[in-house]
Protein backbone atom coordinates (compact mmCIF):
# COMPACT_ATOMS: atom_id res chain seq x y z
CA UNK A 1 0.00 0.00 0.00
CA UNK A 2 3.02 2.71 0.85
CA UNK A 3 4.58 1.83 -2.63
CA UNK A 4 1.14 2.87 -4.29
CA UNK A 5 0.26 5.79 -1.90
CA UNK A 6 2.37 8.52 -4.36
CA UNK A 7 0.61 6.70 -7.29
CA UNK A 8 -3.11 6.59 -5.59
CA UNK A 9 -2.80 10.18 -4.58
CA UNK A 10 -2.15 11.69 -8.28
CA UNK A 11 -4.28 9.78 -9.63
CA UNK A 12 -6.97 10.42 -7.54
CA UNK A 13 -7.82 7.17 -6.07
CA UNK A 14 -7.05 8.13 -2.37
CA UNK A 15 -10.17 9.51 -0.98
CA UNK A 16 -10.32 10.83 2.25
CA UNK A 17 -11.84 8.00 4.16
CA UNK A 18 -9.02 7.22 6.64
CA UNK A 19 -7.48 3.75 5.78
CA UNK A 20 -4.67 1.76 7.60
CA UNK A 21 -2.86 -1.10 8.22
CA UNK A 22 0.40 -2.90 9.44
CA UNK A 23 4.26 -2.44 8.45
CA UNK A 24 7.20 -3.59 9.82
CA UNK A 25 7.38 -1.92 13.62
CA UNK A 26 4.16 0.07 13.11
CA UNK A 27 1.18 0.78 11.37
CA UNK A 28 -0.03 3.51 8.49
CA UNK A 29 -2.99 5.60 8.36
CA UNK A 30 -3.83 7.33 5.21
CA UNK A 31 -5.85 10.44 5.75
CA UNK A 32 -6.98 13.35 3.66
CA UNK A 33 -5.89 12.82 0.14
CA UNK A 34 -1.86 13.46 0.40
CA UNK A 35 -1.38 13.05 3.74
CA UNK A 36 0.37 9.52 5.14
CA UNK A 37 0.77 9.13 8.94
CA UNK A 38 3.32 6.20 10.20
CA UNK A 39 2.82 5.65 13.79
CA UNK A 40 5.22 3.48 15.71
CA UNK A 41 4.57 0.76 17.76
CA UNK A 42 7.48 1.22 19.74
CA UNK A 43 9.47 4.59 19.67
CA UNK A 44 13.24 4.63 19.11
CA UNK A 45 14.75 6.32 22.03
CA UNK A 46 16.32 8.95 19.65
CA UNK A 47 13.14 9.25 17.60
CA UNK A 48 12.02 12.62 16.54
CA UNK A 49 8.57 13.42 15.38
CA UNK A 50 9.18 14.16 11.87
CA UNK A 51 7.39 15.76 8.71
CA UNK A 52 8.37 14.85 5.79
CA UNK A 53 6.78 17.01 2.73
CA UNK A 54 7.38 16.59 -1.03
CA UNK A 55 5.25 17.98 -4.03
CA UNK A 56 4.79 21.80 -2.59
CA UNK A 57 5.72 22.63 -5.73
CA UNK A 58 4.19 20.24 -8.67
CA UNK A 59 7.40 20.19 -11.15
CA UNK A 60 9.96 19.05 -8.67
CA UNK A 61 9.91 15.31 -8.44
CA UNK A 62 13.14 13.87 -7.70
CA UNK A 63 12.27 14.32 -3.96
CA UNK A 64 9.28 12.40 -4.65
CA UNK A 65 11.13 9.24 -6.44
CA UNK A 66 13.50 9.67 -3.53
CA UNK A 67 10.80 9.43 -0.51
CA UNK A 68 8.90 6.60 -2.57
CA UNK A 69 11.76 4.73 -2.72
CA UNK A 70 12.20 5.56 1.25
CA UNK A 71 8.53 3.93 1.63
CA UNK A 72 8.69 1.15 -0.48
CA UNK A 73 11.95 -0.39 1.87
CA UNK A 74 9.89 0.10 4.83
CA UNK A 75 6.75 -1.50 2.98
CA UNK A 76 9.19 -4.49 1.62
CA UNK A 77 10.39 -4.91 5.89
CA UNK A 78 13.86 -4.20 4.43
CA UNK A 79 13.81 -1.56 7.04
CA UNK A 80 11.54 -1.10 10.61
CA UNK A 81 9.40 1.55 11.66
CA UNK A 82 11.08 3.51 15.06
CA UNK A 83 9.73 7.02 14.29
CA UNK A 84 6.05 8.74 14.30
CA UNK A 85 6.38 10.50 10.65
CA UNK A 86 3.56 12.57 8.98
CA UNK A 87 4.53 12.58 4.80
CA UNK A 88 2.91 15.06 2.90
CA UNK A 89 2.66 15.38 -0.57
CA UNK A 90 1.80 19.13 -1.09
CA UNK A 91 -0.05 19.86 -4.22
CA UNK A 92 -1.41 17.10 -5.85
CA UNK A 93 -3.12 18.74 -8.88
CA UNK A 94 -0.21 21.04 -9.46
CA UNK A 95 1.93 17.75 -9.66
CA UNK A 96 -0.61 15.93 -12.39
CA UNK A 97 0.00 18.88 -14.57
CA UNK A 98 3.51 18.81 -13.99
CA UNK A 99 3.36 22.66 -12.97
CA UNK A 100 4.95 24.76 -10.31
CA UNK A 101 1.12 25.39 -8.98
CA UNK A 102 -2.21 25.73 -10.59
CA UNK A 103 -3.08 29.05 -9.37
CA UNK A 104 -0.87 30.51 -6.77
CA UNK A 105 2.52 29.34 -5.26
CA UNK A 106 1.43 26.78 -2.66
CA UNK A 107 4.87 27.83 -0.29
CA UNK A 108 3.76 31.30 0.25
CA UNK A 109 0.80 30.73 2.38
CA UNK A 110 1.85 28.94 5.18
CA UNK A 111 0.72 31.44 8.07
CA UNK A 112 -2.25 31.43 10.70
CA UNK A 113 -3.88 34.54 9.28
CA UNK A 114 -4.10 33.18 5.82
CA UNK A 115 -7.25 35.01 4.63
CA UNK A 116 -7.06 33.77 0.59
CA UNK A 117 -9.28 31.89 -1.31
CA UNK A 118 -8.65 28.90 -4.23
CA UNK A 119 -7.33 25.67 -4.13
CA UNK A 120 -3.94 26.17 -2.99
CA UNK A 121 -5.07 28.54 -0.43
CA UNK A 122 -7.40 25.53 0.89
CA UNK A 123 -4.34 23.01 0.72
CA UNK A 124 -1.60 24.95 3.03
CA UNK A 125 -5.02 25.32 5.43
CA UNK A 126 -5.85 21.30 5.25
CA UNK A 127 -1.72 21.10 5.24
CA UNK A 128 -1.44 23.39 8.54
CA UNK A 129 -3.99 21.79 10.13
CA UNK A 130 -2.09 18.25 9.25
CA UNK A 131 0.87 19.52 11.08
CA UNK A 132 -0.48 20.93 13.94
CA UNK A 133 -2.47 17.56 14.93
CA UNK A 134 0.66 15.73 14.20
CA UNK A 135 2.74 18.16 16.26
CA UNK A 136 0.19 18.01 19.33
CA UNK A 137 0.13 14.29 19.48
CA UNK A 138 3.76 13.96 19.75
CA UNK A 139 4.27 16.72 22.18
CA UNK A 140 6.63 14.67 24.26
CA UNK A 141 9.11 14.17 21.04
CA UNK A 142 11.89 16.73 19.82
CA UNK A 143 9.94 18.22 16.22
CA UNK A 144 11.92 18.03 12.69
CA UNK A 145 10.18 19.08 9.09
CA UNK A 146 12.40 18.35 6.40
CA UNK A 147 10.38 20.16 3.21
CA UNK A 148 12.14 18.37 0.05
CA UNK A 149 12.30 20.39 -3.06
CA UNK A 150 14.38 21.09 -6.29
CA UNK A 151 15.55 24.32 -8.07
CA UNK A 152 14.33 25.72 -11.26
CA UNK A 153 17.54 26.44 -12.49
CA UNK A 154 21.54 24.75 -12.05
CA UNK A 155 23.38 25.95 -8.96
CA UNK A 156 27.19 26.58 -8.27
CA UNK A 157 25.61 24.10 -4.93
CA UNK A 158 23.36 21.80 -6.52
CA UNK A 159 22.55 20.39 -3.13
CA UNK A 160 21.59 22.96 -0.36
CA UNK A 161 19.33 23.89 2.16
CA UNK A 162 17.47 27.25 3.09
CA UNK A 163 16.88 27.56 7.05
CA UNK A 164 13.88 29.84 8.20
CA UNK A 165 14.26 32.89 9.91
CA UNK A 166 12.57 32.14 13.45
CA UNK A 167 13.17 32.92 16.86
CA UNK A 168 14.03 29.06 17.90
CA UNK A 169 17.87 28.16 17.64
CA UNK A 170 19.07 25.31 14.75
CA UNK A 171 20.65 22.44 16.99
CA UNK A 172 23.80 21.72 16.37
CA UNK A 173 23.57 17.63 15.13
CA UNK A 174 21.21 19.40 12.20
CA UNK A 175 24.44 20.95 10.48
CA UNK A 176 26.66 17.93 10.87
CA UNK A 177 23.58 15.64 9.45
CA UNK A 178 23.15 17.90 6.65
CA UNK A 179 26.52 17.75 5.82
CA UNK A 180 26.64 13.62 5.96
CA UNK A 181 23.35 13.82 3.69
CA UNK A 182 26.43 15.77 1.18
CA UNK A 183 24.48 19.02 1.54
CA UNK A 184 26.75 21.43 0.09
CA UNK A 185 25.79 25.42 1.28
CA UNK A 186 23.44 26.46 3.45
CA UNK A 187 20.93 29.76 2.96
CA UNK A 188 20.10 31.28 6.19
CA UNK A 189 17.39 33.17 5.76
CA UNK A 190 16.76 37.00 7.12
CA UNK A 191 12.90 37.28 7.95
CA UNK A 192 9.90 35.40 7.74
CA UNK A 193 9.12 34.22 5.04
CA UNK A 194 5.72 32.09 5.49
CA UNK A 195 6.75 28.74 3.60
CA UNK A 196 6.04 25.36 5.08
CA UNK A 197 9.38 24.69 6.38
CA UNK A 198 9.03 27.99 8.23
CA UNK A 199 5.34 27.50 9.37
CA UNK A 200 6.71 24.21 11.53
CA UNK A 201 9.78 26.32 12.96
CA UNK A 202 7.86 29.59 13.37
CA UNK A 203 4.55 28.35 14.75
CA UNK A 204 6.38 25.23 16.51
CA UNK A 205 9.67 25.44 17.34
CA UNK A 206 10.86 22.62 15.15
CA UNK A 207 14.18 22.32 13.55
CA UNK A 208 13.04 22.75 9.75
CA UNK A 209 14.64 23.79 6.44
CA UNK A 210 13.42 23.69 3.13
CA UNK A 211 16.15 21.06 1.03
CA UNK A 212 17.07 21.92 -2.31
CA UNK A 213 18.08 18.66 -4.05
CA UNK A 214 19.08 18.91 -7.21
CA UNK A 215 17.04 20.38 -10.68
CA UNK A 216 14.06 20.11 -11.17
CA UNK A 217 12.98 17.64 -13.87
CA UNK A 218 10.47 15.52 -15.32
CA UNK A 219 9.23 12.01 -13.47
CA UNK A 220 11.70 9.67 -15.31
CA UNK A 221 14.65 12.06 -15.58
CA UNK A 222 16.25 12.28 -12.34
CA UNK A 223 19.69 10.71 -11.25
CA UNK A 224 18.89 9.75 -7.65
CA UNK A 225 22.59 8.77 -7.28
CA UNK A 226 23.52 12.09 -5.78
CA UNK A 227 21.04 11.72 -3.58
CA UNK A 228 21.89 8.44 -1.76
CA UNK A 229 23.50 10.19 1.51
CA UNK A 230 19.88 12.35 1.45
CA UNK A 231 18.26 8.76 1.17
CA UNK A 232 20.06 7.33 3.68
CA UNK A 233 19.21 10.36 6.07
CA UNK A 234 15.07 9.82 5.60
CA UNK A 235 15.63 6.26 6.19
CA UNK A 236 17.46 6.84 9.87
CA UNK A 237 14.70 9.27 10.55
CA UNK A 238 12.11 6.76 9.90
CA UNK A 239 14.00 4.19 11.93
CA UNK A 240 14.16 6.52 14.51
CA UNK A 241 18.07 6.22 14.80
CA UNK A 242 20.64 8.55 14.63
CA UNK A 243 21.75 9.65 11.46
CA UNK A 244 25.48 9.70 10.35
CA UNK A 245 27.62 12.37 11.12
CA UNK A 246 30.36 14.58 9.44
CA UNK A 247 32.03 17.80 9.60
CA UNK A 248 30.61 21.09 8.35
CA UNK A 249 33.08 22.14 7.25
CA UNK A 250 32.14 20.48 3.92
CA UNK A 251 29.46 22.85 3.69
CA UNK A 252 29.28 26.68 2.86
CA UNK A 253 27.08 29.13 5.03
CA UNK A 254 25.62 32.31 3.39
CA UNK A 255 22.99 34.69 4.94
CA UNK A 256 20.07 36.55 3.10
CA UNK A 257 21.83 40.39 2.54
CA UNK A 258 18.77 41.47 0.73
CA UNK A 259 15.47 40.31 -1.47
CA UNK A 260 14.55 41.60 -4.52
CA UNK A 261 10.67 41.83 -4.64
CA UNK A 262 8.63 42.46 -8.06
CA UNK A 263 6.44 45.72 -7.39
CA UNK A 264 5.19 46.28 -10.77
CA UNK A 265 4.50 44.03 -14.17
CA UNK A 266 7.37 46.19 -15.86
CA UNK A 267 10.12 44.63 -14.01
CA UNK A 268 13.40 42.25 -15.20
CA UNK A 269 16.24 40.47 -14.27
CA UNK A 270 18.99 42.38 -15.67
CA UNK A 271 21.00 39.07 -16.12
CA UNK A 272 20.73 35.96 -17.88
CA UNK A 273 17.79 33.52 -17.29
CA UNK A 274 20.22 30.26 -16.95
CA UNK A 275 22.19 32.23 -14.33
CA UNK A 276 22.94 29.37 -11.80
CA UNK A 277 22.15 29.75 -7.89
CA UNK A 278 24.76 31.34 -6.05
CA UNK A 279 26.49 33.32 -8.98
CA UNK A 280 28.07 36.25 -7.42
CA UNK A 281 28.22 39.72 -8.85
CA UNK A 282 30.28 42.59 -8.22
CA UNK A 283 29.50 45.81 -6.34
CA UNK A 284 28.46 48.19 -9.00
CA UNK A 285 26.37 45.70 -10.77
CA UNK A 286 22.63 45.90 -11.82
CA UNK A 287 20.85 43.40 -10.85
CA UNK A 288 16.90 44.30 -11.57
CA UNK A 289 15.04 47.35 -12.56
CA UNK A 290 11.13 47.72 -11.72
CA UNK A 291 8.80 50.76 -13.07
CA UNK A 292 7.84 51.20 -9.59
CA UNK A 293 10.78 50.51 -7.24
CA UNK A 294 13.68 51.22 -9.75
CA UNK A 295 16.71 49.99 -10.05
CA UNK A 296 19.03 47.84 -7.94
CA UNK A 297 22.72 48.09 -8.11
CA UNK A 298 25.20 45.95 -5.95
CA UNK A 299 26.44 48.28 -3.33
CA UNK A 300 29.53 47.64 -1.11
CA UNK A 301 30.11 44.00 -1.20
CA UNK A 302 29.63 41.09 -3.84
CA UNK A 303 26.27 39.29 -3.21
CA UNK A 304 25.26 36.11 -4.55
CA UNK A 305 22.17 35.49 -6.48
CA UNK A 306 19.49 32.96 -5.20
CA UNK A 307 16.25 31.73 -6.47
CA UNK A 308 16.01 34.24 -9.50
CA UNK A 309 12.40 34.49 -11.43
CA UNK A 310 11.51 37.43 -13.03
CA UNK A 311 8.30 35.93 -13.46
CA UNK A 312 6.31 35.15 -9.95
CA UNK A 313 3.48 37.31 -9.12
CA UNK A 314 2.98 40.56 -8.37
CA UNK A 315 4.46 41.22 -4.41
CA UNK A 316 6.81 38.27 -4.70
CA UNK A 317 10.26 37.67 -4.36
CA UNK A 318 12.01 37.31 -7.28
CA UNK A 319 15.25 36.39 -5.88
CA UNK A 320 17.47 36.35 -2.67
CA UNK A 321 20.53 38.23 -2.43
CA UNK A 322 22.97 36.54 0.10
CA UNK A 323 26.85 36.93 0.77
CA UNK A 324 28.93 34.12 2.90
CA UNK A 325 28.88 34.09 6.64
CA UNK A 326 30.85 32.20 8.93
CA UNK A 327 29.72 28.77 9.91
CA UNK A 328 27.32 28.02 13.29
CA UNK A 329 29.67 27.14 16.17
């Protein structure tokens, strides 16, 4: 049943009837359409209650091959349940069209006060609501949402994560698993920023980050073989063991400088559209000009460019400018 779950859900055979059964060391539930709870029957002493989200954004599937091969060990007994995990798979219908979203970008709208309406305003509200049951139930149990994504574009760090801005600390064992997992740079982020890795940090202390893994491609196209350390991370996670160390200082640390937000529909990228994440430009450079907020020109310092698209909506960010910062002690 785990190995079909992904399948079931995009095509629209999960209902939300809740379902379960038995797996090695535990049991499943399947809830609303998307939403897969494994519950333990005997927690690892280590074991952290743990969301594990793939699919916020519909054209990023190698982190849902990766997690659905993750499943189908467990399902096979080839590994045993230790861990209560809550897997999410985000947008469904943006993911049968193979599309970033239908009609808004689902990782924008993670926040209490959400007031929008539509279908992916509905889903982070069913998808909040998912992770604050989950949360509540597991109270006793450190919290850890690992939201897996890819980029649009090539990266000087194809692997990396971006950690919320939030008042609770990042524990120290979170860098050093990262960098086993062969994480190569981390983005930490300079405000809030209301995606789903932030809503569980923000609204519930969790240690959370939002994993870029990769490019994003078609179902079909991915090389997972980069992504064996990440694989083998998920897997002690759902064992409820602890995952393999190393040092970090295999990784590079940068911190949001400054982020350039599209005010008007005149606006543009005043650099290539292939530019790869993490390019650095000079101080002096333009970097974007907008009919309404003007131009932007690199001041003092190089920054690096993260995340550029000229073409989200209105109010959005249409890229992250960070520079390097030493690593966490």
């Amino acid at each position: 049943m785990l190995a079909e779950w992904i399948a079931r859900s995009l095509e629209g055979t999960d209902t939300a009837t809740a379902r379960e059964g038995r797996l090695a060391g535990g049991r499943f539930f399947l809830h609303e359409p998307g939403i897969l709870e494994l519950s333990p029957d005997t927690c690892h002493a280590t074991a952290r209650a743990c969301v594990l989200s793939i699919g916020i954004h519909g054209n990023e599937t190698a982190p849902i091959e990766l997690l659905g091969d993750c499943l189908a060990r467990l399902e096979a007994g080839r590994q045993t349940l230790g861990a209560p995990v809550l897997v999410i798979l985000g947008n469904p219908e943006a993911i049968r069209r193979g599309a970033r979203y239908v009609d808004t970008n689902l990782n924008r709208l993670f926040r209490r006060d959400l007031d929008e309406a539509g279908m992916e305003p509905d889903r982070a509200r069913t998808l909040m609501a998912a992770v604050d049951a989950f949360f509540a139930r597991h109270a006793d149990r450190q919290r850890l949402h690992y939201d897996l994504h890819t980029a649009i574009r090539d990266s000087r760090f194809p692997r990396f994560v971006v950690e919320p801005y939030a008042d609770s600390p990042t524990r120290p064992e979170q860098w050093r698993w990262l960098a086993a997992a062969d994480i190569q740079a981390v983005l930490h982020q300079h405000r809030h920023s209301w995606t789903f890795s932030h809503y569980s940090k923000h609204y519930h202390g969790a240690q959370a980050f939002t994993l870029e893994l990769g490019r994003a491609l078609p179902f079909g196209h991915n090389d997972l073989t980069p992504l064996a350390p990440m694989g083998q991370l998920l897997d002690a996670l759902l064992e409820g063991r602890e995952p393999a160390e190393a040092t970090t200082e295999r990784m590079v640390f940068f911190r949001v400088a400054h982020e350039l937000v599209r005010r008007s529909h005149d606006f543009r990228l005043c650099f290539d559209d292939d530019t790869p994440n993490f390019t650095e430009f000079a101080p002096g450079t333009q970097l974007a000009v907008d009919a309404e907020a003007g131009p932007y020109i690199v001041e003092e310092a190089p920054l690096s460019v993260v995340f550029p698209n000229a073409a989200v909506e209105l109010g959005a960010r249409a890229a992250l400018l960070a520079r390097p910062t030493d690593p966490p002690h």
